[in-house]
PDB file of N, CA and C in Angstrom:
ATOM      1  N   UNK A   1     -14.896 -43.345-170.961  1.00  0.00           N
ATOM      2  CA  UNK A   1     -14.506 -42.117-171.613  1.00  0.00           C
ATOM      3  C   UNK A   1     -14.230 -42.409-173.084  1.00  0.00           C
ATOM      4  N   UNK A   2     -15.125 -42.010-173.600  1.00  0.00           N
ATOM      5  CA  UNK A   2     -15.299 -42.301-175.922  1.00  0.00           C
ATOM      6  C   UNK A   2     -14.324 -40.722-176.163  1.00  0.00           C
ATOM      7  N   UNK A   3     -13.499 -40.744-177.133  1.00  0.00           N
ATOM      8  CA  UNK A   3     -13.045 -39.751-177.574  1.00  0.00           C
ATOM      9  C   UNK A   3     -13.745 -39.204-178.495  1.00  0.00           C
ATOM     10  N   UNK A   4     -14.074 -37.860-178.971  1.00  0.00           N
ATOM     11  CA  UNK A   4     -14.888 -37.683-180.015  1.00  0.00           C
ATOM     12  C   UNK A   4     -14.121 -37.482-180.851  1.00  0.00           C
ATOM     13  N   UNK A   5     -14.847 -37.968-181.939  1.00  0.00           N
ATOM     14  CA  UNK A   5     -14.289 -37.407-183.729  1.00  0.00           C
ATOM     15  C   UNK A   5     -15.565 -36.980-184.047  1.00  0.00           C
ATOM     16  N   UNK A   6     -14.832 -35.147-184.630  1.00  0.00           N
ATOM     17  CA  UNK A   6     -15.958 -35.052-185.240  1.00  0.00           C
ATOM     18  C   UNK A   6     -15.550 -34.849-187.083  1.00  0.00           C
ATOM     19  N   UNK A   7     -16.436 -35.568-187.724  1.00  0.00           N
ATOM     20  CA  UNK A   7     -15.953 -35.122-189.154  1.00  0.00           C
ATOM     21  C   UNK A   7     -16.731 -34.009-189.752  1.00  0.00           C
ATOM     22  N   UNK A   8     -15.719 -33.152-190.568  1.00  0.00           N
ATOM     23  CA  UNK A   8     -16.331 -32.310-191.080  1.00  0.00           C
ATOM     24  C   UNK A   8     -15.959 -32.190-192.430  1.00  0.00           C
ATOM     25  N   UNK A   9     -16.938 -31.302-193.137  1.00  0.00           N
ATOM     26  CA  UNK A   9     -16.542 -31.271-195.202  1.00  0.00           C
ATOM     27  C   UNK A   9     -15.804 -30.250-195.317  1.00  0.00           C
ATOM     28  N   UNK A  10     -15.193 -29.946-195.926  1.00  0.00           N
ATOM     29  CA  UNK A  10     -14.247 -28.925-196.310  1.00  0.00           C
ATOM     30  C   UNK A  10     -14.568 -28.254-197.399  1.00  0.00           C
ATOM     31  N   UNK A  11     -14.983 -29.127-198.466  1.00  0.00           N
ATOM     32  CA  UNK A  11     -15.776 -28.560-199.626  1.00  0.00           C
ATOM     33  C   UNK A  11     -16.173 -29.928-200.344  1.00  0.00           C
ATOM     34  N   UNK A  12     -16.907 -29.479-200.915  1.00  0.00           N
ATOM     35  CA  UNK A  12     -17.623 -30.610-202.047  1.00  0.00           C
ATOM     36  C   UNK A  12     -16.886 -31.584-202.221  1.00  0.00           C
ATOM     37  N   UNK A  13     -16.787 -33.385-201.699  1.00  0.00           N
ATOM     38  CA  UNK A  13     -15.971 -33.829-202.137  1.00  0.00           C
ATOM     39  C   UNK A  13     -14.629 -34.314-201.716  1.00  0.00           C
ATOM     40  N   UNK A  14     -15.081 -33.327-200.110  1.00  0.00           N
ATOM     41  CA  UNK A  14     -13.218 -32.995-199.022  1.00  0.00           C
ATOM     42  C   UNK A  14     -14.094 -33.383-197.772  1.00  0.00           C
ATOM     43  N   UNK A  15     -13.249 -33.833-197.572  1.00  0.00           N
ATOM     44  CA  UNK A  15     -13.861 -34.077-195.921  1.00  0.00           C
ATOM     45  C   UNK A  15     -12.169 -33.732-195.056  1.00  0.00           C
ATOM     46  N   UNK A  16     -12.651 -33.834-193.778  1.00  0.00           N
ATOM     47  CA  UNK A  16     -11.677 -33.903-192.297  1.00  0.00           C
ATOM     48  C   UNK A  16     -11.974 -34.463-191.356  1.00  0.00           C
ATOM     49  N   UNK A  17     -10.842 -34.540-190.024  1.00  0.00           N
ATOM     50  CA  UNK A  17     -11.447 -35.282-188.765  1.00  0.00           C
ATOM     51  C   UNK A  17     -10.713 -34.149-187.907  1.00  0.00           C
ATOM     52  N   UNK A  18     -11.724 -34.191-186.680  1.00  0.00           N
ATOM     53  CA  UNK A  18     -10.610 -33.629-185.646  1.00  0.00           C
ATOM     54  C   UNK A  18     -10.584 -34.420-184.384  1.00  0.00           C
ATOM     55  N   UNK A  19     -10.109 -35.159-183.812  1.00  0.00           N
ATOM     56  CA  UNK A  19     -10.255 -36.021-182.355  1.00  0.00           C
ATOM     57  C   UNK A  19     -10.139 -35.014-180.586  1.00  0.00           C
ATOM     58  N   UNK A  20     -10.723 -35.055-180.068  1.00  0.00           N
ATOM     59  CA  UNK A  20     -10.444 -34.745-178.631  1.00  0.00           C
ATOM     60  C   UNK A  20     -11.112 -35.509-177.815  1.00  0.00           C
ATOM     61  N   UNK A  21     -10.683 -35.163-176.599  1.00  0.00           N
ATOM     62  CA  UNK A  21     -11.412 -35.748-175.348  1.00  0.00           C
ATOM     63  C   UNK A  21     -12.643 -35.320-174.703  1.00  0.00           C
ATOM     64  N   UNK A  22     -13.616 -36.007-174.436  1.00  0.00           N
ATOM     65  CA  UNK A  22     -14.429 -35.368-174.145  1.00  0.00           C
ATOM     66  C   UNK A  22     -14.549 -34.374-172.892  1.00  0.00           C
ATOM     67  N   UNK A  23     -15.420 -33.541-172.529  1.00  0.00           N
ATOM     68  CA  UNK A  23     -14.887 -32.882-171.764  1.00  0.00           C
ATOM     69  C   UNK A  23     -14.339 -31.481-171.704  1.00  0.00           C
ATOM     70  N   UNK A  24     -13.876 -31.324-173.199  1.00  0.00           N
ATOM     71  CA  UNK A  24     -13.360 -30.450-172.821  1.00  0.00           C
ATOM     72  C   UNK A  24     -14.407 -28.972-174.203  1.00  0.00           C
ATOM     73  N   UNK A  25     -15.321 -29.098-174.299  1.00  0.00           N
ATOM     74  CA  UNK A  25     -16.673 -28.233-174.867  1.00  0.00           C
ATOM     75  C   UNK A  25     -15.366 -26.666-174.974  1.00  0.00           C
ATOM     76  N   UNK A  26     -15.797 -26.472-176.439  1.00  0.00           N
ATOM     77  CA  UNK A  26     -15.407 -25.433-177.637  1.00  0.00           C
ATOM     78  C   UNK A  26     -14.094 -25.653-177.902  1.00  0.00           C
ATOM     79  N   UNK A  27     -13.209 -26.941-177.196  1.00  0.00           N
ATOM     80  CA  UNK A  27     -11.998 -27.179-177.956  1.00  0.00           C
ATOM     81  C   UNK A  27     -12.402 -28.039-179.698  1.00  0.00           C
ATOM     82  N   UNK A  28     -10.947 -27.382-180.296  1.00  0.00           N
ATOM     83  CA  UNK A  28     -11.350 -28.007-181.555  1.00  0.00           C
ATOM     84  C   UNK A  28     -10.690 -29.179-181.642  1.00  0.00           C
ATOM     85  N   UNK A  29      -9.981 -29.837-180.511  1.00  0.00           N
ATOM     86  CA  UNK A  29      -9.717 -31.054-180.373  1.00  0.00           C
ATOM     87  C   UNK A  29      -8.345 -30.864-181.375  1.00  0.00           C
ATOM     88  N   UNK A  30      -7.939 -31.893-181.854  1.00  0.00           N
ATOM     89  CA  UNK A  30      -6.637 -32.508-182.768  1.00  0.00           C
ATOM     90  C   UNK A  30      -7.072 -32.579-184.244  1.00  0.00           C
ATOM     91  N   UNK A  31      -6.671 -31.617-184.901  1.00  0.00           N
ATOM     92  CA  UNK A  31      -7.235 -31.911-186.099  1.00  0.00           C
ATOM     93  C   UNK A  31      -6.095 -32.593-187.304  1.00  0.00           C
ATOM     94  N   UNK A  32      -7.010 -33.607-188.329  1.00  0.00           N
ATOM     95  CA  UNK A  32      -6.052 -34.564-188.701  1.00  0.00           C
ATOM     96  C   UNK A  32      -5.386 -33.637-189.757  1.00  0.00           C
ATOM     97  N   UNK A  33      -4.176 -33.266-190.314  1.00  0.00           N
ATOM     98  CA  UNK A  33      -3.741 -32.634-191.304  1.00  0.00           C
ATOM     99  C   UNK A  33      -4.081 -33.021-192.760  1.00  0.00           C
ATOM    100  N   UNK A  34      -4.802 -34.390-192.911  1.00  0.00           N
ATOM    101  CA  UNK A  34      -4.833 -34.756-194.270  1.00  0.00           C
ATOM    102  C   UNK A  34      -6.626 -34.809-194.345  1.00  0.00           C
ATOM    103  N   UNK A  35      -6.739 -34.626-195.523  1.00  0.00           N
ATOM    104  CA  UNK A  35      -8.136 -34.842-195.953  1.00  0.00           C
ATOM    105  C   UNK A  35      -8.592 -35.853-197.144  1.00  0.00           C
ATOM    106  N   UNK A  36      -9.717 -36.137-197.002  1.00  0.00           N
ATOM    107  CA  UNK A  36      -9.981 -37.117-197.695  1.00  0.00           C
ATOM    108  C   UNK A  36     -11.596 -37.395-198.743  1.00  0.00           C
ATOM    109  N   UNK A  37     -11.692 -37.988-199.419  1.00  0.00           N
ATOM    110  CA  UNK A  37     -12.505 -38.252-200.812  1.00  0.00           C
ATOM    111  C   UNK A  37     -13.958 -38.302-199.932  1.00  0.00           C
ATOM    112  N   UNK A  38     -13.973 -39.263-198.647  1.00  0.00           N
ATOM    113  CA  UNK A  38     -15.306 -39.897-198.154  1.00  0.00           C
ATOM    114  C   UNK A  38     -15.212 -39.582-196.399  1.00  0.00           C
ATOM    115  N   UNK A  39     -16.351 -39.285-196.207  1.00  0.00           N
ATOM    116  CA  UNK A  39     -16.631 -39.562-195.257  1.00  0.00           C
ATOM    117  C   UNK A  39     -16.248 -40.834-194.306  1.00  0.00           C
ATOM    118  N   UNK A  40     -16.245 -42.051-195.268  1.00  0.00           N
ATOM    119  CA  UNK A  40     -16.059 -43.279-194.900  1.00  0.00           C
ATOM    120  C   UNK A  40     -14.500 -43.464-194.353  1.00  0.00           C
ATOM    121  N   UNK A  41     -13.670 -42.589-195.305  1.00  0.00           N
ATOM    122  CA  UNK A  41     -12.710 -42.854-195.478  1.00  0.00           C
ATOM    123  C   UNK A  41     -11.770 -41.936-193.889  1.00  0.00           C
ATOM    124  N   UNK A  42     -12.532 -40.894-193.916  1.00  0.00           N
ATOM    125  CA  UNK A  42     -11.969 -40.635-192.318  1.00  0.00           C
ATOM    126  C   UNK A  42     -12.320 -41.318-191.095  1.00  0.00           C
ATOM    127  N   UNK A  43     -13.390 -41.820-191.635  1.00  0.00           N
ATOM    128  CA  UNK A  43     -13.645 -42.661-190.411  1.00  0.00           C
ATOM    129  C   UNK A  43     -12.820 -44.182-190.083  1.00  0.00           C
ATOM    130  N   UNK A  44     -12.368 -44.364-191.308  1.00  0.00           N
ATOM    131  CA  UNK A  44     -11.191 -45.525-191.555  1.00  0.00           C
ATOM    132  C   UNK A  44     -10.345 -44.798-190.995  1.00  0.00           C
ATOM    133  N   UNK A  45      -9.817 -43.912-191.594  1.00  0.00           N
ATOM    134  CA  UNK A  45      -8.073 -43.424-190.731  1.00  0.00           C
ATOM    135  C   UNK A  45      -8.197 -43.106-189.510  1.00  0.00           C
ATOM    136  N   UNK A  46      -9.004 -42.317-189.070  1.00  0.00           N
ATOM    137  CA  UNK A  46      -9.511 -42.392-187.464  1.00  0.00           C
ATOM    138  C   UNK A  46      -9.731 -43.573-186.601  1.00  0.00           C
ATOM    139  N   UNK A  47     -10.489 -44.299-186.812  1.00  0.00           N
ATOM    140  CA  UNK A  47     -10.481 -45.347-186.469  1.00  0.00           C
ATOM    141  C   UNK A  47      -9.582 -46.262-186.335  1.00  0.00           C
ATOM    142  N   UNK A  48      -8.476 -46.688-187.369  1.00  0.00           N
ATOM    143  CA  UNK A  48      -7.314 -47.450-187.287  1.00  0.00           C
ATOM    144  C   UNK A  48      -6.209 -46.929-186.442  1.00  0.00           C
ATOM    145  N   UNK A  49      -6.110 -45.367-185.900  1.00  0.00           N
ATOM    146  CA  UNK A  49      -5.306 -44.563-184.949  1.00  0.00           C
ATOM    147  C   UNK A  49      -6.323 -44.903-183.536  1.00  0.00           C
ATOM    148  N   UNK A  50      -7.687 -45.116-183.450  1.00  0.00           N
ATOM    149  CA  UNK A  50      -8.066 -44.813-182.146  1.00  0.00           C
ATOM    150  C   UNK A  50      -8.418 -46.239-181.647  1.00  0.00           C
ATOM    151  N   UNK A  51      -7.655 -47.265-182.611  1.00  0.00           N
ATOM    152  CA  UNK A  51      -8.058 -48.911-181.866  1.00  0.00           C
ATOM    153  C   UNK A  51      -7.465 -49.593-181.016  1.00  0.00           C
ATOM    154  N   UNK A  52      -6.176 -49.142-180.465  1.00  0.00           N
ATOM    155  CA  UNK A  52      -5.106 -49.960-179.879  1.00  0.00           C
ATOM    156  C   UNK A  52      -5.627 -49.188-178.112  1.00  0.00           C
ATOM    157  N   UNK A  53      -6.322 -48.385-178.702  1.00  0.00           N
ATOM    158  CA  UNK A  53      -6.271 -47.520-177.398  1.00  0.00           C
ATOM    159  C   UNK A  53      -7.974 -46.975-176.716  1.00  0.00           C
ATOM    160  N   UNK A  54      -8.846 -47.139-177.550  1.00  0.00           N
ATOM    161  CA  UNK A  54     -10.184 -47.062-177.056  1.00  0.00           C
ATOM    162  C   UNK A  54     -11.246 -48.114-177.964  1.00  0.00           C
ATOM    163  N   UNK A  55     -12.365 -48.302-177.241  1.00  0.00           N
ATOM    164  CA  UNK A  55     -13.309 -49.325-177.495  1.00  0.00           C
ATOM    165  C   UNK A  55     -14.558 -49.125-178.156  1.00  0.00           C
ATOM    166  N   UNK A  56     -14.927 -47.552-178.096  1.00  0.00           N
ATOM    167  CA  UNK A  56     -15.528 -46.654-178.651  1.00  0.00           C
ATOM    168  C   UNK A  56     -15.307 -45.384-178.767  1.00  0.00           C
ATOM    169  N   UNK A  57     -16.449 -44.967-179.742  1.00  0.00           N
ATOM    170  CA  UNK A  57     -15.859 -43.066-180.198  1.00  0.00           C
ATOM    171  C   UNK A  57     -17.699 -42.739-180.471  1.00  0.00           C
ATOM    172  N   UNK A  58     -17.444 -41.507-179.947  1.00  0.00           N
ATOM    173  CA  UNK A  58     -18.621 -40.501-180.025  1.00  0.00           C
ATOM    174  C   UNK A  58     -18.164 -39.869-181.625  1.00  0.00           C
ATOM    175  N   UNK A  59     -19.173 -40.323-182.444  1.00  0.00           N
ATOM    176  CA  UNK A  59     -18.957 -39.529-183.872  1.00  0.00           C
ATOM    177  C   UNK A  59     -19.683 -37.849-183.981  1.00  0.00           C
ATOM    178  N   UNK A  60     -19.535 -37.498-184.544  1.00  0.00           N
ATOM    179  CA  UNK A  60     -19.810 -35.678-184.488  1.00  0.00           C
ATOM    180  C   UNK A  60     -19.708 -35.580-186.141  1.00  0.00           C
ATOM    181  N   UNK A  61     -21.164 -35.280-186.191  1.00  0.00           N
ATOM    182  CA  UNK A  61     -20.975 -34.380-187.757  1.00  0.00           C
ATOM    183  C   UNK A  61     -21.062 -33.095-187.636  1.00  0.00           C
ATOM    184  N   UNK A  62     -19.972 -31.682-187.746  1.00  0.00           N
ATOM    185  CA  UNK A  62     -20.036 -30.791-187.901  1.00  0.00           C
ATOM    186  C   UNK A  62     -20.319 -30.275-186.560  1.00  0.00           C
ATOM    187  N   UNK A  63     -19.464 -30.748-185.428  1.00  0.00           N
ATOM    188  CA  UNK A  63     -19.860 -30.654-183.992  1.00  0.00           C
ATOM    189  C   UNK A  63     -21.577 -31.212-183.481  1.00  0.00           C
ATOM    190  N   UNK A  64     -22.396 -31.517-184.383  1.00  0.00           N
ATOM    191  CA  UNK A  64     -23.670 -32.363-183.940  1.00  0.00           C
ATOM    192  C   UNK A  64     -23.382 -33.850-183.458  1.00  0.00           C
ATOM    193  N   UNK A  65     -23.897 -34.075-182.249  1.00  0.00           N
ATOM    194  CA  UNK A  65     -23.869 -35.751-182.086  1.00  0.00           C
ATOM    195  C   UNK A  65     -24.459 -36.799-183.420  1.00  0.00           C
ATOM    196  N   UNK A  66     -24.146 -37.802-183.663  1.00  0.00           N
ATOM    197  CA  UNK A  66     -23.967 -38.590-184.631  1.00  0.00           C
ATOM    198  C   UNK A  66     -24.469 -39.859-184.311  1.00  0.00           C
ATOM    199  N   UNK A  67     -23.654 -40.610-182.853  1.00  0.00           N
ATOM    200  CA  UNK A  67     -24.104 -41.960-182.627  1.00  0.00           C
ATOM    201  C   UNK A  67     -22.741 -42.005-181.852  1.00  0.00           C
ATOM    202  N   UNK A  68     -22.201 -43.349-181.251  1.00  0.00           N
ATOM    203  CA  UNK A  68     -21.086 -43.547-180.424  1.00  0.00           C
ATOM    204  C   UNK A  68     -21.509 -45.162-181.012  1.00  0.00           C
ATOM    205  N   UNK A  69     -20.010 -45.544-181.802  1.00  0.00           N
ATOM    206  CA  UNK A  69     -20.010 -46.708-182.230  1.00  0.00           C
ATOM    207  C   UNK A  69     -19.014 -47.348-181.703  1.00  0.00           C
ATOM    208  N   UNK A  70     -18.392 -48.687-181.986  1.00  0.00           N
ATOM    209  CA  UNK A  70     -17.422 -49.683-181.586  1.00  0.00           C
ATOM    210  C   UNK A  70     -16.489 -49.547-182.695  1.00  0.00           C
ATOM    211  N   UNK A  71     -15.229 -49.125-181.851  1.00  0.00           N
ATOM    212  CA  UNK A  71     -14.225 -48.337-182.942  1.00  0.00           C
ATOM    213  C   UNK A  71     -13.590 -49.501-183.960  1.00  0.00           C
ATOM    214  N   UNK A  72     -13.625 -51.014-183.569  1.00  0.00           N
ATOM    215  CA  UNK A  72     -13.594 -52.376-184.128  1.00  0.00           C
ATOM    216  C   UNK A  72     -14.478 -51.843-185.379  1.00  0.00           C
ATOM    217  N   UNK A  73     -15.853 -51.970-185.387  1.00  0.00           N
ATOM    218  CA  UNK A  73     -16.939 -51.798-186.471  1.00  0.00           C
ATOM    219  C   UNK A  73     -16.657 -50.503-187.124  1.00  0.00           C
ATOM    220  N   UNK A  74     -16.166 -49.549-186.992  1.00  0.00           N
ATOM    221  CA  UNK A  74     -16.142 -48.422-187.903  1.00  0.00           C
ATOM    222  C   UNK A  74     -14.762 -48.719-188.283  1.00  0.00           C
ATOM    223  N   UNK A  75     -13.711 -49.486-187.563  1.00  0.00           N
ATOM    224  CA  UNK A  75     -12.417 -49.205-189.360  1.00  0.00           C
ATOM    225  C   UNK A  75     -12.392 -50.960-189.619  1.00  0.00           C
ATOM    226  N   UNK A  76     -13.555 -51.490-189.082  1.00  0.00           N
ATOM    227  CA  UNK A  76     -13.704 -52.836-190.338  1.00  0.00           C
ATOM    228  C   UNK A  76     -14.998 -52.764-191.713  1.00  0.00           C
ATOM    229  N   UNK A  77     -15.633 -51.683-191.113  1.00  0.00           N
ATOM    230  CA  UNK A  77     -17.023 -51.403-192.355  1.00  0.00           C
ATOM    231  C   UNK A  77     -17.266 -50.307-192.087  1.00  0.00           C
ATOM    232  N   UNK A  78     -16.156 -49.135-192.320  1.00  0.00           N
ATOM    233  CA  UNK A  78     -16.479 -47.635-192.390  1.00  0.00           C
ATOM    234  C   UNK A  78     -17.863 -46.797-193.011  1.00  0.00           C
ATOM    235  N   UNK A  79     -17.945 -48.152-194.376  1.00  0.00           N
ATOM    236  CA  UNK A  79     -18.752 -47.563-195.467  1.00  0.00           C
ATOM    237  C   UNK A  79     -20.137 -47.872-194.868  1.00  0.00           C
ATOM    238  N   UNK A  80     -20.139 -48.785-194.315  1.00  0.00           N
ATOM    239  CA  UNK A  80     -21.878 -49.205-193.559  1.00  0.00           C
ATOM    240  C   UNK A  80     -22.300 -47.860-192.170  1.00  0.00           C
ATOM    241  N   UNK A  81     -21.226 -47.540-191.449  1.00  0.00           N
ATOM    242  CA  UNK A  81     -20.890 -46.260-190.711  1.00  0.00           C
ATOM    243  C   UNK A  81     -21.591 -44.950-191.255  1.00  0.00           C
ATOM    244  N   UNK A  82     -21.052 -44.819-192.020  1.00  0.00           N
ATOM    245  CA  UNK A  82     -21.098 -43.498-193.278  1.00  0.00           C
ATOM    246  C   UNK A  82     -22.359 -43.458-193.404  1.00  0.00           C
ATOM    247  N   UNK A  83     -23.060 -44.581-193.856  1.00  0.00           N
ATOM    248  CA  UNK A  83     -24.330 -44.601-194.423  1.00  0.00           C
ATOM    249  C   UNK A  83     -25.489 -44.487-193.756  1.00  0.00           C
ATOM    250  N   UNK A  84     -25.087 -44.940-192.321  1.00  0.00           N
ATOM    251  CA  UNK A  84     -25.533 -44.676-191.068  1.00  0.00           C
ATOM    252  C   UNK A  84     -26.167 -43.497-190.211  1.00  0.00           C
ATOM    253  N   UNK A  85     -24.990 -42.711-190.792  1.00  0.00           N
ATOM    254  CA  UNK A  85     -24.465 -41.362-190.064  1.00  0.00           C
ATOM    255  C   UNK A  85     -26.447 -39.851-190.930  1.00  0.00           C
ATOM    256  N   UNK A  86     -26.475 -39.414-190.360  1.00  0.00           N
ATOM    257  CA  UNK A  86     -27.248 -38.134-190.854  1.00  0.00           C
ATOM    258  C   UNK A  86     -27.288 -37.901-191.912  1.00  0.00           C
ATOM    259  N   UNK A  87     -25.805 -37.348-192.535  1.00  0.00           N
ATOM    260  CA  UNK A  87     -25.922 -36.821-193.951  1.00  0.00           C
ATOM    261  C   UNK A  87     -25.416 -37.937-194.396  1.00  0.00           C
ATOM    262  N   UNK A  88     -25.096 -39.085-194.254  1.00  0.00           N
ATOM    263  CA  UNK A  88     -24.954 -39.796-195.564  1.00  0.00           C
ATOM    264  C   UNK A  88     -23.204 -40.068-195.522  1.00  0.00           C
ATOM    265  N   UNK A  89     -23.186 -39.949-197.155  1.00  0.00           N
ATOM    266  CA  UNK A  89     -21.397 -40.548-197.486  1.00  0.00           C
ATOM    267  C   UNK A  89     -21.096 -39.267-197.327  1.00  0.00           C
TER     268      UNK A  89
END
């Protein structure tokens, strides 16, 4: 069981995360209150909250599937993640 994060932009420049469990289809899951510069960079704060406790995460851009990575590899090289991902940083 991967928890999803999905990140989304807020505006030009803004990004967000929201986390839930899978399972549970049209919840908006937990959304993080703070926002941030990069893409990369939510995937760092997400990631450093979802390591003590899962082994992977289903990523979501904008509720689209993304990839399901090793939550180790996304908050030790977020930025290689990012670059990874569909749209980019």
């Amino acid at each position: 069981m991967n928890p999803i994060l999905d990140l989304r932009p807020v505006r030009p420049g803004v990004y967000t995360y929201s986390l839930r469990a899978p399972g549970q289809p049209g919840q908006p899951g937990h959304p993080c209150p703070d926002f941030f510069a990069s893409i990369a960079d939510c995937l760092h704060d997400a990631a450093s909250s979802l390591m003590s406790y899962f082994e992977r995460v289903d990523v979501r851009l904008g509720g689209h599937p993304a990839g399901i990575y090793a939550v180790h590899a996304v908050a030790a090289d977020p930025d290689t993640i990012a670059a990874d991902l569909p749209s980019g940083r």
